[in-house]
C-alpha atoms as a PDB file:
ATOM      1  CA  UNK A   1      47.843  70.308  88.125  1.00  0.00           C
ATOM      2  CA  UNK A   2      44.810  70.936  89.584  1.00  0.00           C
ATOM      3  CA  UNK A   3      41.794  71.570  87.177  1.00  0.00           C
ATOM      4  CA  UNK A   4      39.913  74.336  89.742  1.00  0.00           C
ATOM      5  CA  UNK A   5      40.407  78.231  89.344  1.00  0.00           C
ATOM      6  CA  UNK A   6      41.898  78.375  92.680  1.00  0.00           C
ATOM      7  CA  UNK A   7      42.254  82.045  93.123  1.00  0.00           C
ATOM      8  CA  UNK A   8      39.869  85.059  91.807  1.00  0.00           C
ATOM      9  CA  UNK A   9      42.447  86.654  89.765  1.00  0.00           C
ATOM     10  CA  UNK A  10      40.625  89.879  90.140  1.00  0.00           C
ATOM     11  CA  UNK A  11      41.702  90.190  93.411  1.00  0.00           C
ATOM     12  CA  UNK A  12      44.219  92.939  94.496  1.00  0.00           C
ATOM     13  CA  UNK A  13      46.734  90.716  95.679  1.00  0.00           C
ATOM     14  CA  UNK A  14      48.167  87.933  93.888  1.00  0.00           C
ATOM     15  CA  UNK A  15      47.869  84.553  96.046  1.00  0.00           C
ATOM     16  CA  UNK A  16      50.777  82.640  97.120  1.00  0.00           C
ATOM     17  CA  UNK A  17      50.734  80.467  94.233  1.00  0.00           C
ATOM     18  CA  UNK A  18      50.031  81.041  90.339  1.00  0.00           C
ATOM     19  CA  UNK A  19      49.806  78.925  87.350  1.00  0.00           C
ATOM     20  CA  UNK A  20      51.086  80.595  84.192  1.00  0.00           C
ATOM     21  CA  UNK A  21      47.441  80.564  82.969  1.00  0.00           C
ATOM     22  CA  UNK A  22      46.494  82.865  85.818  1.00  0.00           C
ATOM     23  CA  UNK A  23      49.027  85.576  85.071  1.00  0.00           C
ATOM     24  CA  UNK A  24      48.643  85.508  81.043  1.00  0.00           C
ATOM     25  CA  UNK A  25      48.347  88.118  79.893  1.00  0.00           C
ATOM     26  CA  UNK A  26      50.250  90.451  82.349  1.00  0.00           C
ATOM     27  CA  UNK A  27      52.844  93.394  81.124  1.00  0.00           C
ATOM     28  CA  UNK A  28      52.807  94.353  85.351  1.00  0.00           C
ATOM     29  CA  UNK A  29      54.642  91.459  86.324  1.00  0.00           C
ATOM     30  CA  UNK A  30      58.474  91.240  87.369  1.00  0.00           C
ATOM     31  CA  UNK A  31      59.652  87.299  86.551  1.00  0.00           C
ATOM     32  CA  UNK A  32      62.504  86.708  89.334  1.00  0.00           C
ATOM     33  CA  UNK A  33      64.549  83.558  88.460  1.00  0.00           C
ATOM     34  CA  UNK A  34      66.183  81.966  92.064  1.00  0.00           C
ATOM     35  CA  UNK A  35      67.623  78.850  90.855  1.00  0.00           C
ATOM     36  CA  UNK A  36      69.912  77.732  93.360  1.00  0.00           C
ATOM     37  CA  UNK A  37      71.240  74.195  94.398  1.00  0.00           C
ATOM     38  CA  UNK A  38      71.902  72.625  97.260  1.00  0.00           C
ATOM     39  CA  UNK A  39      75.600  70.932  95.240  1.00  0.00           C
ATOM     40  CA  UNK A  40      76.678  74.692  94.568  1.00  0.00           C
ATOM     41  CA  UNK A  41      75.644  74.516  90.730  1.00  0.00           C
ATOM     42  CA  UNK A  42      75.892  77.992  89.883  1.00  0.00           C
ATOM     43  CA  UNK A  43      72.347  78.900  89.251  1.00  0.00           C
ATOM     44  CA  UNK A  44      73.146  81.829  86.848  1.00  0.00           C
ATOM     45  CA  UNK A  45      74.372  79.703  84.641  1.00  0.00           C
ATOM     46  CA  UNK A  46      71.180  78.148  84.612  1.00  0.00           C
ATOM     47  CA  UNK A  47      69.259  81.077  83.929  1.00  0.00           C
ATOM     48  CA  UNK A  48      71.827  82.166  80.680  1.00  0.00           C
ATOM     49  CA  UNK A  49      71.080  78.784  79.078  1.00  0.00           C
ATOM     50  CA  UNK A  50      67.877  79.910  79.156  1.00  0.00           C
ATOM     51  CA  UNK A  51      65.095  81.794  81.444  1.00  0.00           C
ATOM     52  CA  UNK A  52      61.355  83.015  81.300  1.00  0.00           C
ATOM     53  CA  UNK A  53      61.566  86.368  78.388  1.00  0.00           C
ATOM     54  CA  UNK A  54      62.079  89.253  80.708  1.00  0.00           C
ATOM     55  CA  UNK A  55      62.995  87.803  84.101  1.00  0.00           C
ATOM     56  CA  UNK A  56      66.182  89.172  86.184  1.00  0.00           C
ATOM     57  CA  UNK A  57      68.178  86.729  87.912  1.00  0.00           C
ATOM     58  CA  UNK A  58      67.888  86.897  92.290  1.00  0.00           C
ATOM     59  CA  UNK A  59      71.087  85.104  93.478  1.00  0.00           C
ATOM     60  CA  UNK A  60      69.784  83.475  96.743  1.00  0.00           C
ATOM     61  CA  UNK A  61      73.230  83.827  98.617  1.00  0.00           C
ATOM     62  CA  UNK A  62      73.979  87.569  97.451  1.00  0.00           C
ATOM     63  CA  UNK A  63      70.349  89.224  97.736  1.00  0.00           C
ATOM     64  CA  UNK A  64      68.048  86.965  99.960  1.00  0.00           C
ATOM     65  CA  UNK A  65      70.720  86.160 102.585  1.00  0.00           C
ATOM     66  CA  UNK A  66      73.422  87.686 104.589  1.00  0.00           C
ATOM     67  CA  UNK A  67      76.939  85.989 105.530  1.00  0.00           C
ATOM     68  CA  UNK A  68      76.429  82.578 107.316  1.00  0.00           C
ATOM     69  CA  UNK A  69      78.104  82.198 110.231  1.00  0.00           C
ATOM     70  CA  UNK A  70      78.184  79.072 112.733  1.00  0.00           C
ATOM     71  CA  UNK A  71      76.071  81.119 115.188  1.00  0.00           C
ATOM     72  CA  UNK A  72      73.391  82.380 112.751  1.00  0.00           C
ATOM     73  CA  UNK A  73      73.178  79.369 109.704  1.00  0.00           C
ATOM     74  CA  UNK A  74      73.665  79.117 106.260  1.00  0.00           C
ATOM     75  CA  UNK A  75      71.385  81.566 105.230  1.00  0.00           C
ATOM     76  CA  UNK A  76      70.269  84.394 108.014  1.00  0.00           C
ATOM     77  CA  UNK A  77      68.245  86.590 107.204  1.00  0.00           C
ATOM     78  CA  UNK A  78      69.454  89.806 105.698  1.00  0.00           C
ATOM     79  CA  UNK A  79      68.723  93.096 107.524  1.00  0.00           C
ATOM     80  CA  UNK A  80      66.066  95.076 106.131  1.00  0.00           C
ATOM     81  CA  UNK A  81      68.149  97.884 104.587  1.00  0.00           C
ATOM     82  CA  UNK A  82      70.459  95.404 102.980  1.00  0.00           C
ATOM     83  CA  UNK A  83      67.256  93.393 101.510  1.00  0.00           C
ATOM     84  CA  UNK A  84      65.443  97.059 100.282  1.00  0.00           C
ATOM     85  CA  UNK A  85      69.013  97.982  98.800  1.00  0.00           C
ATOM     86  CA  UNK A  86      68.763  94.383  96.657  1.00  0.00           C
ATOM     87  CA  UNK A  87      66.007  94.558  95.259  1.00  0.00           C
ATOM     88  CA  UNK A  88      66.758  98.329  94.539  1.00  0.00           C
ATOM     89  CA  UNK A  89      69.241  97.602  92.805  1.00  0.00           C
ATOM     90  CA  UNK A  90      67.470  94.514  90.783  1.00  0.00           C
ATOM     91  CA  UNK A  91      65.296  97.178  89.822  1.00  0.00           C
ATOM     92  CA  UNK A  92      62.322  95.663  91.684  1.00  0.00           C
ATOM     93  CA  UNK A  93      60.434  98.133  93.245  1.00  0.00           C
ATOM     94  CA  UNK A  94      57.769  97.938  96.082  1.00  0.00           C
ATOM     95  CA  UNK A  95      54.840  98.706  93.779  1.00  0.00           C
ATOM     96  CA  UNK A  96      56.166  95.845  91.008  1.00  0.00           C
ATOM     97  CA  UNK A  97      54.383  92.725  91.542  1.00  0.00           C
ATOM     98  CA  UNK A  98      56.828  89.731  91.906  1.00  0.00           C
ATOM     99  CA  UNK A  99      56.484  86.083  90.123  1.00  0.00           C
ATOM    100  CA  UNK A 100      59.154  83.751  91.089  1.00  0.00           C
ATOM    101  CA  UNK A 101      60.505  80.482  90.097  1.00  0.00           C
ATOM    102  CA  UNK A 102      62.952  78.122  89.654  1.00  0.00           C
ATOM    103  CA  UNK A 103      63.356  74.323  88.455  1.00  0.00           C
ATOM    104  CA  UNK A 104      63.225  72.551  92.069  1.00  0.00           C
ATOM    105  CA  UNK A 105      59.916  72.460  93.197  1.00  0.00           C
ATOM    106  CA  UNK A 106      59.853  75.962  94.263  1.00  0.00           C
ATOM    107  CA  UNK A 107      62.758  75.206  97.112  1.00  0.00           C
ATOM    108  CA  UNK A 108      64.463  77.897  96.352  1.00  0.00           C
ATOM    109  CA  UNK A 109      62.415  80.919  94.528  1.00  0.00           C
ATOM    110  CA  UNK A 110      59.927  80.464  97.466  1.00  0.00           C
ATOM    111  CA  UNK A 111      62.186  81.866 100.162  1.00  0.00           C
ATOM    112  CA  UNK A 112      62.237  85.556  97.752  1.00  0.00           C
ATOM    113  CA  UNK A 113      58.337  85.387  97.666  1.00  0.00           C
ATOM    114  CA  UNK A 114      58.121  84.702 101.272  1.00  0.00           C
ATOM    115  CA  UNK A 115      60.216  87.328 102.244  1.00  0.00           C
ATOM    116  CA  UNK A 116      58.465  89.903  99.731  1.00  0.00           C
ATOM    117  CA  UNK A 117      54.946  88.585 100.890  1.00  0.00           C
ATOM    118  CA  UNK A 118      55.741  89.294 104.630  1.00  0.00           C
ATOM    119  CA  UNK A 119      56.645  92.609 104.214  1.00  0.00           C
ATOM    120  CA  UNK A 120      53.103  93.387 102.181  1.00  0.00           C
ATOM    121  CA  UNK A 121      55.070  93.012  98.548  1.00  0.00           C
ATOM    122  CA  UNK A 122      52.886  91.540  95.704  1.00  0.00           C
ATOM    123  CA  UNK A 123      54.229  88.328  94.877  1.00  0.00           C
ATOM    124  CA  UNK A 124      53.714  85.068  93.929  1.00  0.00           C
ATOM    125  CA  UNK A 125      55.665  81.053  93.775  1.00  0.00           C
ATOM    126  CA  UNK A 126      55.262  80.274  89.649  1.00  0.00           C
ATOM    127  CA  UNK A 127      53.435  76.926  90.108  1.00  0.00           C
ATOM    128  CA  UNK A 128      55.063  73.998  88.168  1.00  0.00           C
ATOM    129  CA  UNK A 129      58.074  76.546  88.066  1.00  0.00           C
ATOM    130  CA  UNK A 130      60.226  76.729  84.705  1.00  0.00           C
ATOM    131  CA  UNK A 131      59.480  73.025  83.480  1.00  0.00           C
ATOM    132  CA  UNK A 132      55.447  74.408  83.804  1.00  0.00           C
ATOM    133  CA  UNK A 133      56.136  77.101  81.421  1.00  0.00           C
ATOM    134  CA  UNK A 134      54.549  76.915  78.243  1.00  0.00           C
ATOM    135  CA  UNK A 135      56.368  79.984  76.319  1.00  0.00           C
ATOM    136  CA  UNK A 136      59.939  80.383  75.052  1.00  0.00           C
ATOM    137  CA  UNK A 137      62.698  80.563  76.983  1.00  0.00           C
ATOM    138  CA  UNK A 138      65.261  83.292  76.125  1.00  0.00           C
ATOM    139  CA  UNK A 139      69.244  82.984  76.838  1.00  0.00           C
ATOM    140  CA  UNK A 140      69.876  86.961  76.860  1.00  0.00           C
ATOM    141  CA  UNK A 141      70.771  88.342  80.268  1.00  0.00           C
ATOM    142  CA  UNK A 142      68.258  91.005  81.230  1.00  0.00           C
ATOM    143  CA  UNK A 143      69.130  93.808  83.523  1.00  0.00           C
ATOM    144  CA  UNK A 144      66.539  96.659  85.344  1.00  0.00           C
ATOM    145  CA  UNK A 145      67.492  99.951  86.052  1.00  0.00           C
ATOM    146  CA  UNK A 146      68.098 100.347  89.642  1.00  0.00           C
ATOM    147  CA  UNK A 147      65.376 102.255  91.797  1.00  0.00           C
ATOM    148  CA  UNK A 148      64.827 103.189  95.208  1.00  0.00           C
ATOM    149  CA  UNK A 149      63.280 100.943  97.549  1.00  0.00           C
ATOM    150  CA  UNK A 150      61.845 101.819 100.660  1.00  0.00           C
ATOM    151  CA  UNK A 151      62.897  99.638 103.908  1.00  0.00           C
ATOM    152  CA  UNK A 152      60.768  97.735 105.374  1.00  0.00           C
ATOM    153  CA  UNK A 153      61.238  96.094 109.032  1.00  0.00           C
ATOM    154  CA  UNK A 154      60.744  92.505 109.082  1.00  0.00           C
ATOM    155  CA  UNK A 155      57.692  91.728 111.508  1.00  0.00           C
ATOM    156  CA  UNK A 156      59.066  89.743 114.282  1.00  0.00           C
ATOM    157  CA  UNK A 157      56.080  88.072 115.037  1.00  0.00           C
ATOM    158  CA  UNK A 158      56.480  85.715 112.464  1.00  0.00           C
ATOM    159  CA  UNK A 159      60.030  84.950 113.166  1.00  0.00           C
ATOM    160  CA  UNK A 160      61.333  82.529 115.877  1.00  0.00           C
ATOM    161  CA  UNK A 161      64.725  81.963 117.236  1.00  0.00           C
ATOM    162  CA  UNK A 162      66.642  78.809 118.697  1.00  0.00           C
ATOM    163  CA  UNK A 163      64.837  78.813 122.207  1.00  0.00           C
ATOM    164  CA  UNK A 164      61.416  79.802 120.593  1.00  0.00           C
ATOM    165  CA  UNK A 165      61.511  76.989 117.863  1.00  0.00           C
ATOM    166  CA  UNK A 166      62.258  73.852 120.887  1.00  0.00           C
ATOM    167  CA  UNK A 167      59.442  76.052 122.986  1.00  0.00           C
ATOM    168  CA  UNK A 168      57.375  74.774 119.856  1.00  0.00           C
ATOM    169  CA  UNK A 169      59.041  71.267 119.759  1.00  0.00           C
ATOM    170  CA  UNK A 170      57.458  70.869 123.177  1.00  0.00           C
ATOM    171  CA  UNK A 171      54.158  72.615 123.867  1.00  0.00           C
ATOM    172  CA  UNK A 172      51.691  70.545 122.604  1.00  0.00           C
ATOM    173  CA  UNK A 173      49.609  74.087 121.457  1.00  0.00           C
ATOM    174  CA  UNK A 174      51.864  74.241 119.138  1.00  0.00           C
ATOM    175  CA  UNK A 175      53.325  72.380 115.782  1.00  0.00           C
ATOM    176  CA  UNK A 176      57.204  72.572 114.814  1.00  0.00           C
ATOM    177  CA  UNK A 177      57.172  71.417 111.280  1.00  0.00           C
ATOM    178  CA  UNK A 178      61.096  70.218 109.955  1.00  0.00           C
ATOM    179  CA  UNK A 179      61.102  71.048 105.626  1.00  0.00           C
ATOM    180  CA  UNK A 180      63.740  68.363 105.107  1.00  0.00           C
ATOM    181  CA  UNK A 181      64.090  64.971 103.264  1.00  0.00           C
ATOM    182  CA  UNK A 182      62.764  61.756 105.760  1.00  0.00           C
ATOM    183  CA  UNK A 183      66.808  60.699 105.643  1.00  0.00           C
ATOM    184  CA  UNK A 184      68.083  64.120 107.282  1.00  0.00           C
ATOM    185  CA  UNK A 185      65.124  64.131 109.699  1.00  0.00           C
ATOM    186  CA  UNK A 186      65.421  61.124 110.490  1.00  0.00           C
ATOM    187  CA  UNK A 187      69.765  61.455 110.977  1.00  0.00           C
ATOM    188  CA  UNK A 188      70.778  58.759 108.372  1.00  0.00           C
ATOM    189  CA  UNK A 189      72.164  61.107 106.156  1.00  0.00           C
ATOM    190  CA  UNK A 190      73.227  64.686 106.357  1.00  0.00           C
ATOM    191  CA  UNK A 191      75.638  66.091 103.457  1.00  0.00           C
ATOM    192  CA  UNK A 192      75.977  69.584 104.712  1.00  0.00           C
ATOM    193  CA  UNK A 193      75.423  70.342 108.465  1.00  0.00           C
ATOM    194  CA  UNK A 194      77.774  69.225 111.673  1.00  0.00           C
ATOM    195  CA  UNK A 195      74.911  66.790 113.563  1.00  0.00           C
ATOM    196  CA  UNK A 196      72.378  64.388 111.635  1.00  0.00           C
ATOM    197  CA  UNK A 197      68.895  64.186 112.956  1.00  0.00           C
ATOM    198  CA  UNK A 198      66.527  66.399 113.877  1.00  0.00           C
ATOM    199  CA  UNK A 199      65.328  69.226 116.749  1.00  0.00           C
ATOM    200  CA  UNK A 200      63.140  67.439 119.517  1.00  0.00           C
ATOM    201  CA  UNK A 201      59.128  67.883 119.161  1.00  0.00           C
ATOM    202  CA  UNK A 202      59.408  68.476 115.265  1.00  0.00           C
ATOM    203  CA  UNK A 203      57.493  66.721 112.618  1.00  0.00           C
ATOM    204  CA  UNK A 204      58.209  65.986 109.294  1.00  0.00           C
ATOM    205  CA  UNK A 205      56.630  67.483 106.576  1.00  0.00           C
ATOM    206  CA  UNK A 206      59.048  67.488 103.416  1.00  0.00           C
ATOM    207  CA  UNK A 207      58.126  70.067 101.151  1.00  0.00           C
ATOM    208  CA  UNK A 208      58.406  67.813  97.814  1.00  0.00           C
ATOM    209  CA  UNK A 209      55.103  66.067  99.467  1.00  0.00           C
ATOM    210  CA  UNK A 210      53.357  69.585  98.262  1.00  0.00           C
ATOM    211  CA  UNK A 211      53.662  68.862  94.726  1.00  0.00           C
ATOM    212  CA  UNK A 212      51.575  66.020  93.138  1.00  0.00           C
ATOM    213  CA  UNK A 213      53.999  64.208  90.443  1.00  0.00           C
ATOM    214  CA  UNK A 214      54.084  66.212  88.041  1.00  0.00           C
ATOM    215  CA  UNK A 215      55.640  68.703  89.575  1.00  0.00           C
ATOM    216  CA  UNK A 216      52.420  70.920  90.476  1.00  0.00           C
ATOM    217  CA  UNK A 217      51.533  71.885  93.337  1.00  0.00           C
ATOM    218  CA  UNK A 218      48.037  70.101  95.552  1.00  0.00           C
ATOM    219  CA  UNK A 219      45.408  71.893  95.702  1.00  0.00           C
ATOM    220  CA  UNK A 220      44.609  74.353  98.613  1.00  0.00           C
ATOM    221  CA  UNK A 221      41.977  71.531  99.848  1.00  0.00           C
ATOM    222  CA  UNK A 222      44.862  68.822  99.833  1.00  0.00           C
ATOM    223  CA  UNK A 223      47.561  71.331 101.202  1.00  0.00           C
ATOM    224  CA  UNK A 224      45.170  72.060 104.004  1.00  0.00           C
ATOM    225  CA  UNK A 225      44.432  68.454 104.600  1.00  0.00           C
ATOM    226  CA  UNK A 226      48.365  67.666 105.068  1.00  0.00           C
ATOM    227  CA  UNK A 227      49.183  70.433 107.281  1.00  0.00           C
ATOM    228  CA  UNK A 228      45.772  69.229 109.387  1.00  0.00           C
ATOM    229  CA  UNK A 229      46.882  65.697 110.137  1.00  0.00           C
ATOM    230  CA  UNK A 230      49.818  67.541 111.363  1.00  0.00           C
ATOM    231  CA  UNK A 231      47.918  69.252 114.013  1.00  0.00           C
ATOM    232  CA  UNK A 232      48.843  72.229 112.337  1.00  0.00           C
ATOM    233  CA  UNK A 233      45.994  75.037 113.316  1.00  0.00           C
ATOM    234  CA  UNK A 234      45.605  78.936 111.377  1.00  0.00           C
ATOM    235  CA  UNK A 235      48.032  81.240 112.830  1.00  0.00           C
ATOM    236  CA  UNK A 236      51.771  81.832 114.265  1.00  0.00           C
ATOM    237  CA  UNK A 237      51.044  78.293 116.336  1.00  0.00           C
ATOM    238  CA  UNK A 238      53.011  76.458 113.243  1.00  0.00           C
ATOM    239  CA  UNK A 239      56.257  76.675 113.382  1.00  0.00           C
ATOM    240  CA  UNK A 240      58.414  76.201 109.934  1.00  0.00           C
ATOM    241  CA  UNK A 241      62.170  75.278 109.542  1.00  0.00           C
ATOM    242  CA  UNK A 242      64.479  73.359 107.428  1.00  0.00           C
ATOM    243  CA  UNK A 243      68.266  73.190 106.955  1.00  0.00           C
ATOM    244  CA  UNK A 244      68.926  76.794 106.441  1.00  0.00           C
ATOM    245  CA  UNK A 245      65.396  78.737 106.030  1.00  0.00           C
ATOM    246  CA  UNK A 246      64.970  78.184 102.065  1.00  0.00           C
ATOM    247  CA  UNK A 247      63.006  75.578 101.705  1.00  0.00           C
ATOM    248  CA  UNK A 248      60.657  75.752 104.689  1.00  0.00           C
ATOM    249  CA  UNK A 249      59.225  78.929 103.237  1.00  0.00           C
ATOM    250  CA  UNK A 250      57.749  76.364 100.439  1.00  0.00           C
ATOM    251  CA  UNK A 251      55.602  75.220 103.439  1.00  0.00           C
ATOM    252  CA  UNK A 252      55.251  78.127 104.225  1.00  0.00           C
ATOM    253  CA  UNK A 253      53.535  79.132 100.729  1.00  0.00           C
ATOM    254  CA  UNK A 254      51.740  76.365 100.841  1.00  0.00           C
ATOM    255  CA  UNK A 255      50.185  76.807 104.399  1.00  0.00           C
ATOM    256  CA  UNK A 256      48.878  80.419 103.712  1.00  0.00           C
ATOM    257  CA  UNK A 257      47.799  78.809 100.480  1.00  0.00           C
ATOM    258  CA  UNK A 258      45.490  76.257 102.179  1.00  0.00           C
ATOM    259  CA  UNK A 259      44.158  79.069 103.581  1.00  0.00           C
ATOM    260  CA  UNK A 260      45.706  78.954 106.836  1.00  0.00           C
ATOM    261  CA  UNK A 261      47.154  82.144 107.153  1.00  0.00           C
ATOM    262  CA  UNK A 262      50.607  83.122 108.171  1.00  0.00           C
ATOM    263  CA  UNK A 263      52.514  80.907 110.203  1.00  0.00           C
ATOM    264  CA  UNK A 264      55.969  81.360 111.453  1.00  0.00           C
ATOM    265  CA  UNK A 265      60.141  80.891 110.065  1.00  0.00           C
ATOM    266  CA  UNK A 266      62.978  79.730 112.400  1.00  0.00           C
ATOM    267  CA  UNK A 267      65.176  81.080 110.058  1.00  0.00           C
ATOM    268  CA  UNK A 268      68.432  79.695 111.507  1.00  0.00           C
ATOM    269  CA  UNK A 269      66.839  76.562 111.061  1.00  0.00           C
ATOM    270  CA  UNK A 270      68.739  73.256 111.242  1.00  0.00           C
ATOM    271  CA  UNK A 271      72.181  74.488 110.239  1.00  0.00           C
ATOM    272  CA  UNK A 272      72.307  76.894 113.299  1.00  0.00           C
ATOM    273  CA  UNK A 273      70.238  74.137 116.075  1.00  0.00           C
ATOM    274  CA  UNK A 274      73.079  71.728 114.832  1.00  0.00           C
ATOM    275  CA  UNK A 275      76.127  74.097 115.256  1.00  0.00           C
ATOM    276  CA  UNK A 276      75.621  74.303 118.960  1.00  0.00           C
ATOM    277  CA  UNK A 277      76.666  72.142 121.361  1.00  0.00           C
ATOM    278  CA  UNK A 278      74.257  72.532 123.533  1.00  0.00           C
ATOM    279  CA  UNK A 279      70.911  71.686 121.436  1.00  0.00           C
ATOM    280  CA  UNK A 280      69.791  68.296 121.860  1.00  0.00           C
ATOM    281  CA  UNK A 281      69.059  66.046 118.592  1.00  0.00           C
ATOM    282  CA  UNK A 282      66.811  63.917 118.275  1.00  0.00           C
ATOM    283  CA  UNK A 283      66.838  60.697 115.246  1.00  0.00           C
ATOM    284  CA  UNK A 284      63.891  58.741 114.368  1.00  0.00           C
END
C-alpha cells in the first residue's frame, strides 16, 4: 500500500478509492459487502462466516443487474427504477455515503460503487478490500430498514453499446480497453462465454495489474502511468469492458482515480459481442 495521503479526506466527496485508515473514524458510512464469484460460490455465505461490523450484504445478480439474456449479457444493466427500488430496500439511501468491498481485488464490489458514483452517490472501492481490514469481523446478518430512494436516470454519455464499443476498437482517437485475464483476451481459454478471444481494436489492461502484490491498489501516479502507455487520454475517449460489465468498472475506479476523469462502460461487454454472430473476434 502506498505510503502517500492520497486524497484530502476533508473533501465533500469521498474519492474512488479508500484505505480503512482514511474512513476511521466514521459512524456516516454504509459498509456494502458484494462478494461474488465468477464459479457461482454463493457470496452470502461468505459474508455470514464473517463480514466488516455493520455492513449489509449487495447480491451482484439480484440488485446490481437485471436478467441476462443472449442479446443483452450476463449482467445488463438494471433500469433505474429497479436499481433506486434496491437500494431502497437495502436501506441505502441517496444521502448515505457508500464503502464497498469484497475479497477479489475489488472485481466485484467495484461495479456497486461505479454505478452509485455515476449517478452523483457518495461512494467509495474499500482498498485492500476485506483481507485489508484491520478490525473484527462479525458473522451476524445485519439488515436496514427499507427507505425511499429517489430514481435516478443513468447518464448515457458514459455508456456505449455493441456498435459504439468496435467504433472505439477502430478510431485511433479513441482507446477500447478489454478488463479480462491475458488467456481470455487473448482466446486460449474462455470458461463462460460462446467465442474465445477478444473484440477487434481492444487492448488489454487486466484489472489485477491495478493492485501491487499485496493486494493494494497503485498509486494514482502509477494508475495514471498504466492507463497512459495505453494511449488512454481524460474523458469519455476510453472505452471500458470486460466479460459482463463487473470487473471493467475496477478500471474504471482506477482511471477516475489517476485523475483522469470519467471514462466510459460497454456494459454488455464480452458476453453480449460474443453471443452474436455477426461480431468479428479477434485472438492474439
Amino acid at each position: 500500500m502506498a505510503d502517500d495521503v492520497r486524497w484530502p479526506m476533508t473533501a465533500r466527496f469521498l474519492p474512488p478509492i479508500v484505505t480503512g485508515e482514511e474512513i476511521a473514524g466514521r459512524t456516516d458510512i454504509v459498509f456494502c459487502d458484494v462478494r461474488w464469484y465468477l464459479d457461482r460460490t454463493p457470496g452470502r455465505n461468505k459474508y455470514n462466516e464473517g463480514h466488516i461490523p455493520g455492513s449489509i450484504f449487495v447480491d451482484l445478480d439480484e440488485h446490481l443487474a437485471t436478467l441476462p439474456r443472449k442479446s443483452e449479457g450476463r449482467h445488463p444493466i438494471p433500469a433505474a427504477a429497479s436499481f433506486a427500488a434496491s437500494l431502497g430496500s437495502l436501506g441505502v439511501s441517496h444521502e448515505d455515503p457508500v464503502v464497498a468491498y469484497d475479497d477479489s481485488g475489488g472485481m466485484s464490489a467495484g461495479r456497486l460503487v461505479w454505478m452509485l458514483r455515476v449517478l452523483g452517490h457518495d461512494a467509495a472501492l474499500l482498498d485492500g478490500g476485506l483481507q485489508g481490514w484491520t478490525g473484527d469481523l462479525e458473522t451476524v446478518p445485519q439488515v436496514r430498514d427499507a427507505v425511499d430512494h429517489p430514481i435516478r436516470e443513468w447518464p448515457p454519455e458514459l455508456f456505449v453499446d455493441a456498435d459504439a464499443a468496435a467504433m472505439a476498437g477502430d478510431d485511433p482517437a479513441q482507446v477500447l480497453i478489454d478488463a479480462r485475464s491475458p488467456d481470455r483476451f487473448a482466446g486460449e481459454n474462455e470458461p463462460v462465454d460462446p467465442k474465445a478471444g477478444h473484440i477487434p481494436g481492444a487492448i488489454n489492461l487486466p484489472f489485477t495489474q491495478n493492485l501491487s502484490p499485496d493486494s493494494f491498489f497503485e498509486s494514482p501516479e502509477q494508475l495514471r502511468q498504466r492507463f497512459e502507455n495505453a494511449g488512454c487520454t481524460a474523458g469519455p475517449a476510453t472505452v471500458m469492458y470486460c466479460g459482463s460489465g463487473v470487473s471493467a468498472c475496477n478500471n474504471l475506479l482506477a482511471f477516475e482515480h489517476a485523475g483522469l476523469g470519467k471514462a466510459r462502460l460497454y456494459a454488455g461487454s464480452w458476453s453480449q459481442w460474443s453471443n452474436s454472430e455477426d461480431r468479428p473476434v479477434e485472438t492474439s
